[in-house]
N, C-alpha and C. Protein backbone atom coordinates (compact mmCIF):
# COMPACT_ATOMS: atom_id res chain seq x y z
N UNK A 1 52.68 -3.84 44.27
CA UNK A 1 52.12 -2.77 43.48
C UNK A 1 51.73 -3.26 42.09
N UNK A 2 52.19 -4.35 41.08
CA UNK A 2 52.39 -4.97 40.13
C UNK A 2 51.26 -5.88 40.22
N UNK A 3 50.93 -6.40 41.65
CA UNK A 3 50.03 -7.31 41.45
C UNK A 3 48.45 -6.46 41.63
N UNK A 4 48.88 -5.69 42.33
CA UNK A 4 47.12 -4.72 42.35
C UNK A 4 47.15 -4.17 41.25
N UNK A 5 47.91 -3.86 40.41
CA UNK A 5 47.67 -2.81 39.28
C UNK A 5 47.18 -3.86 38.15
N UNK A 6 47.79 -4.89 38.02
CA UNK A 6 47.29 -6.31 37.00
C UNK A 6 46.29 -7.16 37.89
N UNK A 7 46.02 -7.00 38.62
CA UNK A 7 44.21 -7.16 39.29
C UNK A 7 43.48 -6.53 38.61
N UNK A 8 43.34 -5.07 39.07
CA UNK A 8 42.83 -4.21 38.87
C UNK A 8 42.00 -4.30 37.47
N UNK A 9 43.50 -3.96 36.52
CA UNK A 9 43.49 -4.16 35.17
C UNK A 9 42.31 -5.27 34.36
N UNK A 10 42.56 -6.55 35.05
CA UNK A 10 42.09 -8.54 34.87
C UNK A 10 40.76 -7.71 35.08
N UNK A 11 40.10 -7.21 36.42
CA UNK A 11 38.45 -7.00 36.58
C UNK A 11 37.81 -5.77 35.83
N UNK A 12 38.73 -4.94 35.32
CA UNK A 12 38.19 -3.83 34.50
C UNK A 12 38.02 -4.59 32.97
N UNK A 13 38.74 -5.29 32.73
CA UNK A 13 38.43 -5.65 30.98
C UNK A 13 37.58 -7.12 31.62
N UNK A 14 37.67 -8.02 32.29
CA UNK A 14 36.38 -8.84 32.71
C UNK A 14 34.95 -7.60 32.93
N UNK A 15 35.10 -6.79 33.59
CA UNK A 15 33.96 -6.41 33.91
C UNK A 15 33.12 -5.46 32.60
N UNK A 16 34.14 -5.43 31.69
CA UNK A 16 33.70 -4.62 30.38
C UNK A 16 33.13 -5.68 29.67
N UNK A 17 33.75 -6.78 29.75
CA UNK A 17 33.24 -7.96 28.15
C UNK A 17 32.21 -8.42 29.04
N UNK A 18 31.47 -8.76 30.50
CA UNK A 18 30.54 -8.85 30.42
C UNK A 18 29.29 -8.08 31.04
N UNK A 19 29.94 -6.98 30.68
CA UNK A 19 28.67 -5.76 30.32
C UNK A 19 28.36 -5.64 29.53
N UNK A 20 28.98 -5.78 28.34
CA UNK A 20 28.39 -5.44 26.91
C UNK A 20 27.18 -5.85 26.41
N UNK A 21 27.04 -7.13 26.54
CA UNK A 21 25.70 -8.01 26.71
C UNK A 21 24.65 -7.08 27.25
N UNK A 22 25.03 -6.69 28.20
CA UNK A 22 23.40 -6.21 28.99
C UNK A 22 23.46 -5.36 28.53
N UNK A 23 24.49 -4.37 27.95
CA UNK A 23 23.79 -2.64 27.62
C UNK A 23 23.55 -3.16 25.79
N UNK A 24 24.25 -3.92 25.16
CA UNK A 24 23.36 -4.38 23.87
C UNK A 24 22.08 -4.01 24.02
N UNK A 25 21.16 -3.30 22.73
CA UNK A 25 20.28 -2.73 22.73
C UNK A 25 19.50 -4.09 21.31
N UNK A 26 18.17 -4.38 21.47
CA UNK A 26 17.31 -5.39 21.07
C UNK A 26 17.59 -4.49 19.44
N UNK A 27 18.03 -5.59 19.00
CA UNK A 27 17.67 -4.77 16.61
C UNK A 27 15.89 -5.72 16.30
N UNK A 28 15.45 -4.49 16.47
CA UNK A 28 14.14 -4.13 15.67
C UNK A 28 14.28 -3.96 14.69
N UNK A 29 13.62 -4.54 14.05
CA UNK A 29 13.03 -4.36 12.39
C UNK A 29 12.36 -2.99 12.47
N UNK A 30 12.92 -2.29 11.26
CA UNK A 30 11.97 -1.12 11.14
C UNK A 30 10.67 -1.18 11.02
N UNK A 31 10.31 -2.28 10.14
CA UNK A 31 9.24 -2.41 9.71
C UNK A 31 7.84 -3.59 11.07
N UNK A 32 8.64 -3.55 12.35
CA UNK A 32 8.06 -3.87 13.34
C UNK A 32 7.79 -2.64 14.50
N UNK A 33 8.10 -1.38 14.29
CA UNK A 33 8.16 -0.49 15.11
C UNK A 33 6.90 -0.01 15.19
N UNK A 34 6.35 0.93 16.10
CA UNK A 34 5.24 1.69 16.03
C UNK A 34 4.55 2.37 15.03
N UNK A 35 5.62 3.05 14.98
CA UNK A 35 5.28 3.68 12.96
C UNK A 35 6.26 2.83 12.25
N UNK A 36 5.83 1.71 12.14
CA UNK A 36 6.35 1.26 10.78
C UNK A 36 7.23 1.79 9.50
N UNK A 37 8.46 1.32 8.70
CA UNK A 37 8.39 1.48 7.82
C UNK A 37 7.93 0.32 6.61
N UNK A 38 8.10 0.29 5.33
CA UNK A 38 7.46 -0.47 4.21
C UNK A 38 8.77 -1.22 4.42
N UNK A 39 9.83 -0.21 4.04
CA UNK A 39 11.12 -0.91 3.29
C UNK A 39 10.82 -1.13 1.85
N UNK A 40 9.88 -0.69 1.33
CA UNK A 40 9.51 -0.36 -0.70
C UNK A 40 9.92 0.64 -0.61
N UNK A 41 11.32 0.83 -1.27
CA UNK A 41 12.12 1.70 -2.47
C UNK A 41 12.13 1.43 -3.39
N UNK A 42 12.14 2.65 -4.15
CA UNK A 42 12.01 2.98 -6.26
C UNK A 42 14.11 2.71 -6.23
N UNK A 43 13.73 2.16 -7.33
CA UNK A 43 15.00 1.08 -7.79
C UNK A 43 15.84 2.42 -8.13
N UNK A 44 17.45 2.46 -8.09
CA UNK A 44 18.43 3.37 -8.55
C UNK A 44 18.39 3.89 -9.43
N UNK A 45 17.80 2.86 -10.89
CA UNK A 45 17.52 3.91 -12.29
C UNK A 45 15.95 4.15 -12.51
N UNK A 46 15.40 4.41 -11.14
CA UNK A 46 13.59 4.85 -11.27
C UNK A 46 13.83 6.12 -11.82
N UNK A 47 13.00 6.50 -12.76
CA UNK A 47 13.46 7.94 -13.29
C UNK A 47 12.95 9.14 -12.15
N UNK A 48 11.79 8.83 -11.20
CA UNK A 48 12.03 10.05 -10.41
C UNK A 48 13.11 10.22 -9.58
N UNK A 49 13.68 9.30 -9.13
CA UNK A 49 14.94 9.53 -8.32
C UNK A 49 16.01 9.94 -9.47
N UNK A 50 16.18 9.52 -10.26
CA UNK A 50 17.01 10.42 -11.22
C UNK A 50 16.86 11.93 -11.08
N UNK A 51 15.42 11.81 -11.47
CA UNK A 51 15.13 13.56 -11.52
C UNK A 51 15.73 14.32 -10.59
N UNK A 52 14.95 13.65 -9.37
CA UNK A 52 15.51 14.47 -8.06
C UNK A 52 17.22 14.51 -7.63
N UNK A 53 17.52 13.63 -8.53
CA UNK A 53 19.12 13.71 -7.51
C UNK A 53 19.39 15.20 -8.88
N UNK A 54 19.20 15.22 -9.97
CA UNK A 54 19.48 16.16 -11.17
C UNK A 54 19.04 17.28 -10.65
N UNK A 55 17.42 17.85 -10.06
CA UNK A 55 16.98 18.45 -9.81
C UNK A 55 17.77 19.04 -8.32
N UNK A 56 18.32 18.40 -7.19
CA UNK A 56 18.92 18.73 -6.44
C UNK A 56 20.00 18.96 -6.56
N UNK A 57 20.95 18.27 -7.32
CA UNK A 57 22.41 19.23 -7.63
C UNK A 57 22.41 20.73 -8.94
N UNK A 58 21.69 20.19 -9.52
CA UNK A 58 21.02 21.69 -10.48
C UNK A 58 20.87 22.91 -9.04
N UNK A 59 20.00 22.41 -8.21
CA UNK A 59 19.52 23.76 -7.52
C UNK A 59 20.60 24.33 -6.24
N UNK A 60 21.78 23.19 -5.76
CA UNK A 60 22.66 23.40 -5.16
C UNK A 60 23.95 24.15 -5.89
N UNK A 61 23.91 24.02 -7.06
CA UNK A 61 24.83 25.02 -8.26
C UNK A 61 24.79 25.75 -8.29
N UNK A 62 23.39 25.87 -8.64
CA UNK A 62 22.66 27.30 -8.94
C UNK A 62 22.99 28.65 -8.06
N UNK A 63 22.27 27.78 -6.66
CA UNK A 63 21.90 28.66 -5.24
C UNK A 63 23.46 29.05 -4.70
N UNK A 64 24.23 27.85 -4.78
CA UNK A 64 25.53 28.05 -3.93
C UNK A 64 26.53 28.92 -4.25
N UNK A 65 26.56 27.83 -5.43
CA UNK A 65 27.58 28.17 -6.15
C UNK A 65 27.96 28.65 -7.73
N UNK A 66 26.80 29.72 -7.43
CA UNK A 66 26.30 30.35 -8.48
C UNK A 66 26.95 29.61 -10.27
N UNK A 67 26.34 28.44 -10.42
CA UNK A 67 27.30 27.83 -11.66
C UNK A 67 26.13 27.15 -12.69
N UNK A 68 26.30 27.06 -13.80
CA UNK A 68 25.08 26.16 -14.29
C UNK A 68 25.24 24.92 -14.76
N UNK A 69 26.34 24.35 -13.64
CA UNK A 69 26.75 22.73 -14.20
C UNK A 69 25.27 22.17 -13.79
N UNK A 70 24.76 21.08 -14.58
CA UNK A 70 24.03 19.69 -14.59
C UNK A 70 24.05 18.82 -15.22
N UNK A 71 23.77 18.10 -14.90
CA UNK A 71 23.43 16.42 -15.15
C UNK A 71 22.33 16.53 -16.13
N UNK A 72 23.14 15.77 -16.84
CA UNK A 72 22.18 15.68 -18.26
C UNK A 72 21.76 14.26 -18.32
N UNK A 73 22.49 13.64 -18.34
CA UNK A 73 22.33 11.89 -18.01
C UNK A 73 23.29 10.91 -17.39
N UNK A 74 22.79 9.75 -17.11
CA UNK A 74 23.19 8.61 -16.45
C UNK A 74 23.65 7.61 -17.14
N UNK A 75 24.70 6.68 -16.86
CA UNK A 75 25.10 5.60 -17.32
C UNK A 75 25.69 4.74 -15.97
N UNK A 76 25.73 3.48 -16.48
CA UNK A 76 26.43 2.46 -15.53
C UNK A 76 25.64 2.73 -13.91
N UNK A 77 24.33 2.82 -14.09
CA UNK A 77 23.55 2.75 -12.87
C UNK A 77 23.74 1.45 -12.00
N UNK A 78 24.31 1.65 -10.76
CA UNK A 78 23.82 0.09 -9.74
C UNK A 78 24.19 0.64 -8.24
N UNK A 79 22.84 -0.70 -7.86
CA UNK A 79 23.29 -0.69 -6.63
C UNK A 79 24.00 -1.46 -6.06
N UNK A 80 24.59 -0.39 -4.80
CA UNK A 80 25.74 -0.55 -4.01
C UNK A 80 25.33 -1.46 -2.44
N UNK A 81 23.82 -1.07 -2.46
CA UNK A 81 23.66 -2.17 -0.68
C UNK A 81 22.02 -1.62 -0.98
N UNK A 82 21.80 -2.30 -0.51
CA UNK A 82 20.33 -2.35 0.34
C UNK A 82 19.94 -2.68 1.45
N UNK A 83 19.71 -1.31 2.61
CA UNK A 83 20.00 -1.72 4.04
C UNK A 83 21.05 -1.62 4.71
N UNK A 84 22.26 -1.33 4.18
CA UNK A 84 23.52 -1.57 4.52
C UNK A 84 23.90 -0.82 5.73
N UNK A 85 23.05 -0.48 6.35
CA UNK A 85 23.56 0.14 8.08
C UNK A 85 22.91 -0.84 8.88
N UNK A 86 21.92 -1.64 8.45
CA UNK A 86 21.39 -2.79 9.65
C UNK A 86 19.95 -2.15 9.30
N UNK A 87 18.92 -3.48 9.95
CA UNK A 87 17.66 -3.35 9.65
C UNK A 87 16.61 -2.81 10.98
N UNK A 88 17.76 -2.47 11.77
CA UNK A 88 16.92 -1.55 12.30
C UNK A 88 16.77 0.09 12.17
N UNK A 89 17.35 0.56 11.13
CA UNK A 89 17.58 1.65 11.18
C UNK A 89 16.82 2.14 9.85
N UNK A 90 16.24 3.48 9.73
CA UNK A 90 15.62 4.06 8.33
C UNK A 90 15.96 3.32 6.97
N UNK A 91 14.71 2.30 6.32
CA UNK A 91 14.98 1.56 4.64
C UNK A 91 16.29 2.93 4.05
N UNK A 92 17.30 2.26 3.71
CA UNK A 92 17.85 3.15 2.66
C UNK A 92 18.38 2.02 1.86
N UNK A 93 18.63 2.75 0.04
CA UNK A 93 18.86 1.65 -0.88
C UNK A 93 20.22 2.75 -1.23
N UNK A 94 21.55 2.53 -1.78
CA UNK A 94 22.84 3.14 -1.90
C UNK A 94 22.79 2.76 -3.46
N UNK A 95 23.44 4.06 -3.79
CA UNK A 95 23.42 3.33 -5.09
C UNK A 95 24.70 4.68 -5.91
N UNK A 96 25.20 4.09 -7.49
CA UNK A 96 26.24 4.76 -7.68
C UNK A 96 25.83 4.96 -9.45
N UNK A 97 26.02 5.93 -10.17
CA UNK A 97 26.40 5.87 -11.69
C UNK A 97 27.51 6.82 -12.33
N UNK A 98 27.55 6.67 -13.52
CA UNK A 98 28.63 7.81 -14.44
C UNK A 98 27.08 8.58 -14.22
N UNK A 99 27.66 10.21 -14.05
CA UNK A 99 26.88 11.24 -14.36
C UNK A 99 27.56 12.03 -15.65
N UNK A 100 26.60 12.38 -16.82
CA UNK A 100 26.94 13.18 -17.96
C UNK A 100 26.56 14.29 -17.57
N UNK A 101 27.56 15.34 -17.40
CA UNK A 101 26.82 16.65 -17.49
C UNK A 101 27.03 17.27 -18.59
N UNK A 102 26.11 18.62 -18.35
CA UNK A 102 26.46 20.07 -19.55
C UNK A 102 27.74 20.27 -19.80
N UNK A 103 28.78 20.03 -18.97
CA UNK A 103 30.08 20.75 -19.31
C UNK A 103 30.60 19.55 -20.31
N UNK A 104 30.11 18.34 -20.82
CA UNK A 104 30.81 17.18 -21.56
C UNK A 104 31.73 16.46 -20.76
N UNK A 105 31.96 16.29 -18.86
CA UNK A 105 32.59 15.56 -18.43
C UNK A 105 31.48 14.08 -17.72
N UNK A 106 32.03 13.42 -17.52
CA UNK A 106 31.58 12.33 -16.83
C UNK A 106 32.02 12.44 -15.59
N UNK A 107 31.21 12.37 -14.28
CA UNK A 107 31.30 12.02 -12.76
C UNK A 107 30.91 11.06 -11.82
N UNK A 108 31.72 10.93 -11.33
CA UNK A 108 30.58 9.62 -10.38
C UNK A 108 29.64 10.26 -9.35
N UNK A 109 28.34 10.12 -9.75
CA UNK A 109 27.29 10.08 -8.62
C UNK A 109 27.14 9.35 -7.64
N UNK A 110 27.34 9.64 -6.61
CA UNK A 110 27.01 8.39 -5.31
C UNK A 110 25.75 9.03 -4.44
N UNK A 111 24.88 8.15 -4.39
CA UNK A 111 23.32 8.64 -3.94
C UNK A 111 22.55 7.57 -3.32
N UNK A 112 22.16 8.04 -2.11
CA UNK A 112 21.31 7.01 -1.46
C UNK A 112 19.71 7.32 -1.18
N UNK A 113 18.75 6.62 -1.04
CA UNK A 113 17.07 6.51 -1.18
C UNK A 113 16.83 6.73 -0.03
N UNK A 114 16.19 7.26 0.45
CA UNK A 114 15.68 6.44 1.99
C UNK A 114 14.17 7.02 2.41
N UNK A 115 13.33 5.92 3.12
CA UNK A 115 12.11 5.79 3.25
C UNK A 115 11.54 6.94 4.04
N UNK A 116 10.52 8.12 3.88
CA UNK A 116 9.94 8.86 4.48
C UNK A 116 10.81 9.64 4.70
N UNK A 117 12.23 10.32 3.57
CA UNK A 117 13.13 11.27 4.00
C UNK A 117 12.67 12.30 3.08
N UNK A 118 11.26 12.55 2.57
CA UNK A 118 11.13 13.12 1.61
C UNK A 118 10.64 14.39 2.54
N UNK A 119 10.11 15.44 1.56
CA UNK A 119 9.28 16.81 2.03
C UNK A 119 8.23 16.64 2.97
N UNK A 120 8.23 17.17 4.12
CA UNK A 120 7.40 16.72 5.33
C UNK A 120 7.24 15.23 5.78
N UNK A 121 8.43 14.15 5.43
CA UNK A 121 8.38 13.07 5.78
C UNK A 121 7.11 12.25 5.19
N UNK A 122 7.11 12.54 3.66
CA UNK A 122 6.16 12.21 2.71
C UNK A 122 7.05 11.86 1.32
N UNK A 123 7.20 10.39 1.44
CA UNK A 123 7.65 9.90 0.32
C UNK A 123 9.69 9.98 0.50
N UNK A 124 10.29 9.22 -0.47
CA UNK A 124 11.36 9.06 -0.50
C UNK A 124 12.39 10.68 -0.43
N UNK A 125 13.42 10.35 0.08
CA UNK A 125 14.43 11.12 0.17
C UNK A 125 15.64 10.78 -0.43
N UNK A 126 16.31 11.62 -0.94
CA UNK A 126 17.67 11.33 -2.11
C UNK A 126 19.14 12.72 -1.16
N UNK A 127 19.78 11.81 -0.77
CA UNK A 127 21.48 12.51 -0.44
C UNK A 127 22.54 11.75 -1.78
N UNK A 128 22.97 13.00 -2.26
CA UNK A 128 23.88 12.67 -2.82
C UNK A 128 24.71 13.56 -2.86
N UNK A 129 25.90 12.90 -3.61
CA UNK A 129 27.28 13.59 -3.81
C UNK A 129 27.87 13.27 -5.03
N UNK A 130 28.48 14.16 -5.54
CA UNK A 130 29.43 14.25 -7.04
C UNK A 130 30.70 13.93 -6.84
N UNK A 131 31.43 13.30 -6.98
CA UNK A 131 33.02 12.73 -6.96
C UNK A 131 33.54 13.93 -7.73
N UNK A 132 34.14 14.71 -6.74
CA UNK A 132 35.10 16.05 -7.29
C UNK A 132 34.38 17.30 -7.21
N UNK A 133 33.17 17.23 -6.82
CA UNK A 133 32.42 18.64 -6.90
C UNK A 133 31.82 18.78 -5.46
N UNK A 134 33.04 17.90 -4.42
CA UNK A 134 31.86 17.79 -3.06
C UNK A 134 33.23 18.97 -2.39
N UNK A 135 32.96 20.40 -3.13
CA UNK A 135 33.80 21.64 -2.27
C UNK A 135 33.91 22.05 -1.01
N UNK A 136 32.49 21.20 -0.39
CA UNK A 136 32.57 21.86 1.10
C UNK A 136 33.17 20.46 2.10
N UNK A 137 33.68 19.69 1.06
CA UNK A 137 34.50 18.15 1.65
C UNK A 137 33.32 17.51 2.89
N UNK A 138 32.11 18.09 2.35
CA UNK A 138 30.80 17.58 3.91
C UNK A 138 30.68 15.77 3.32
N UNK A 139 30.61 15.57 2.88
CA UNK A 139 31.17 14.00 2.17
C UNK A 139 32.11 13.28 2.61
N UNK A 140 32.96 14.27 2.68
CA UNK A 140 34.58 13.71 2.66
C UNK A 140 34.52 11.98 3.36
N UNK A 141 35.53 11.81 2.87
CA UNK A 141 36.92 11.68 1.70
C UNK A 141 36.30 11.35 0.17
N UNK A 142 36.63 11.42 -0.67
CA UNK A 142 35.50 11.23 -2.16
C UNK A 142 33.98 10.39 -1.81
N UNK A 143 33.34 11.42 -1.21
CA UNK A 143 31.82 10.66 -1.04
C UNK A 143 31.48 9.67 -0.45
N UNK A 144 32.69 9.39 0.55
CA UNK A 144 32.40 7.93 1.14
C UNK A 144 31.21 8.15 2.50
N UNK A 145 30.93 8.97 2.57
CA UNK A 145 29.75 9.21 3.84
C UNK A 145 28.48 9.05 2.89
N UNK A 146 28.38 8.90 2.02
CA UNK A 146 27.46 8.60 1.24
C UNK A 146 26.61 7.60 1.15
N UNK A 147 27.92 6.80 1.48
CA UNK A 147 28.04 5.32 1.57
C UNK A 147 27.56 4.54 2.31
N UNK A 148 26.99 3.07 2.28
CA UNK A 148 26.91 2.35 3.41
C UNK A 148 28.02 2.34 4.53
């Protein structure tokens, strides 16, 4: 019984490690696909992506959570990866700063770029999150889904 059950066992994990190989799926370059992407992203401290990440937590305050915290300015801008899920998948550039808001505190912004995530899949797209102001924990754990 010992020896069929550690048979058994020997051809199920042989027969897994060399399957893997064949169901491996080919990494395409985005920028080799049918619709192409560029992979040209506006750098972390481009001021329209500023705007928009300001302009999008302004209007998520506003709308949600009826409040008039914003972002007034940026410090200690950088990026965190470029690409950092693999190159076959949507250009995104990650990136992190101190956010100054209206209330006189400092936050960390964590915000990522990504190619054709904009309004009707026209122009860049911006997800971000506030370190301490992410209430509906859709981030969770401090903004690390943010993240590469």
């Amino acid at each position: 019984m010992r020896r069929a059950l550690a048979a058994g066992l020997v051809a199920l994990l042989s027969a897994g490690t060399l399957a893997g190989p064949l169901l491996a799926r080919p990494l395409v370059p985005a920028e080799r696909r049918y619709f192409p992407y560029s992979g040209a992203l506006p750098s972390c401290a481009d001021p329209g992506v500023l705007e928009r990440v300001s302009s999008q937590f302004a209007g998520v305050e506003a709308e949600y959570w009826k409040s008039e915290l914003k972002i007034v300015s940026y410090d200690f801008i950088r990026e965190i990866s470029y690409r950092g899920d693999g190159l076959d998948l949507i250009p995104r550039r990650y990136c992190q700063a101190k956010g100054i808001f209206n209330d006189g505190r400092v936050r960390p912004v964590t915000y990522n770029i990504g190619e054709d995530l904009g309004f009707s899949s026209y122009g860049f797209g911006v997800e971000l999150c506030v370190g301490g102001l992410d209430r509906e924990f859709a981030y969770a754990p401090n903004c690390k889904m943010v993240r590469p």
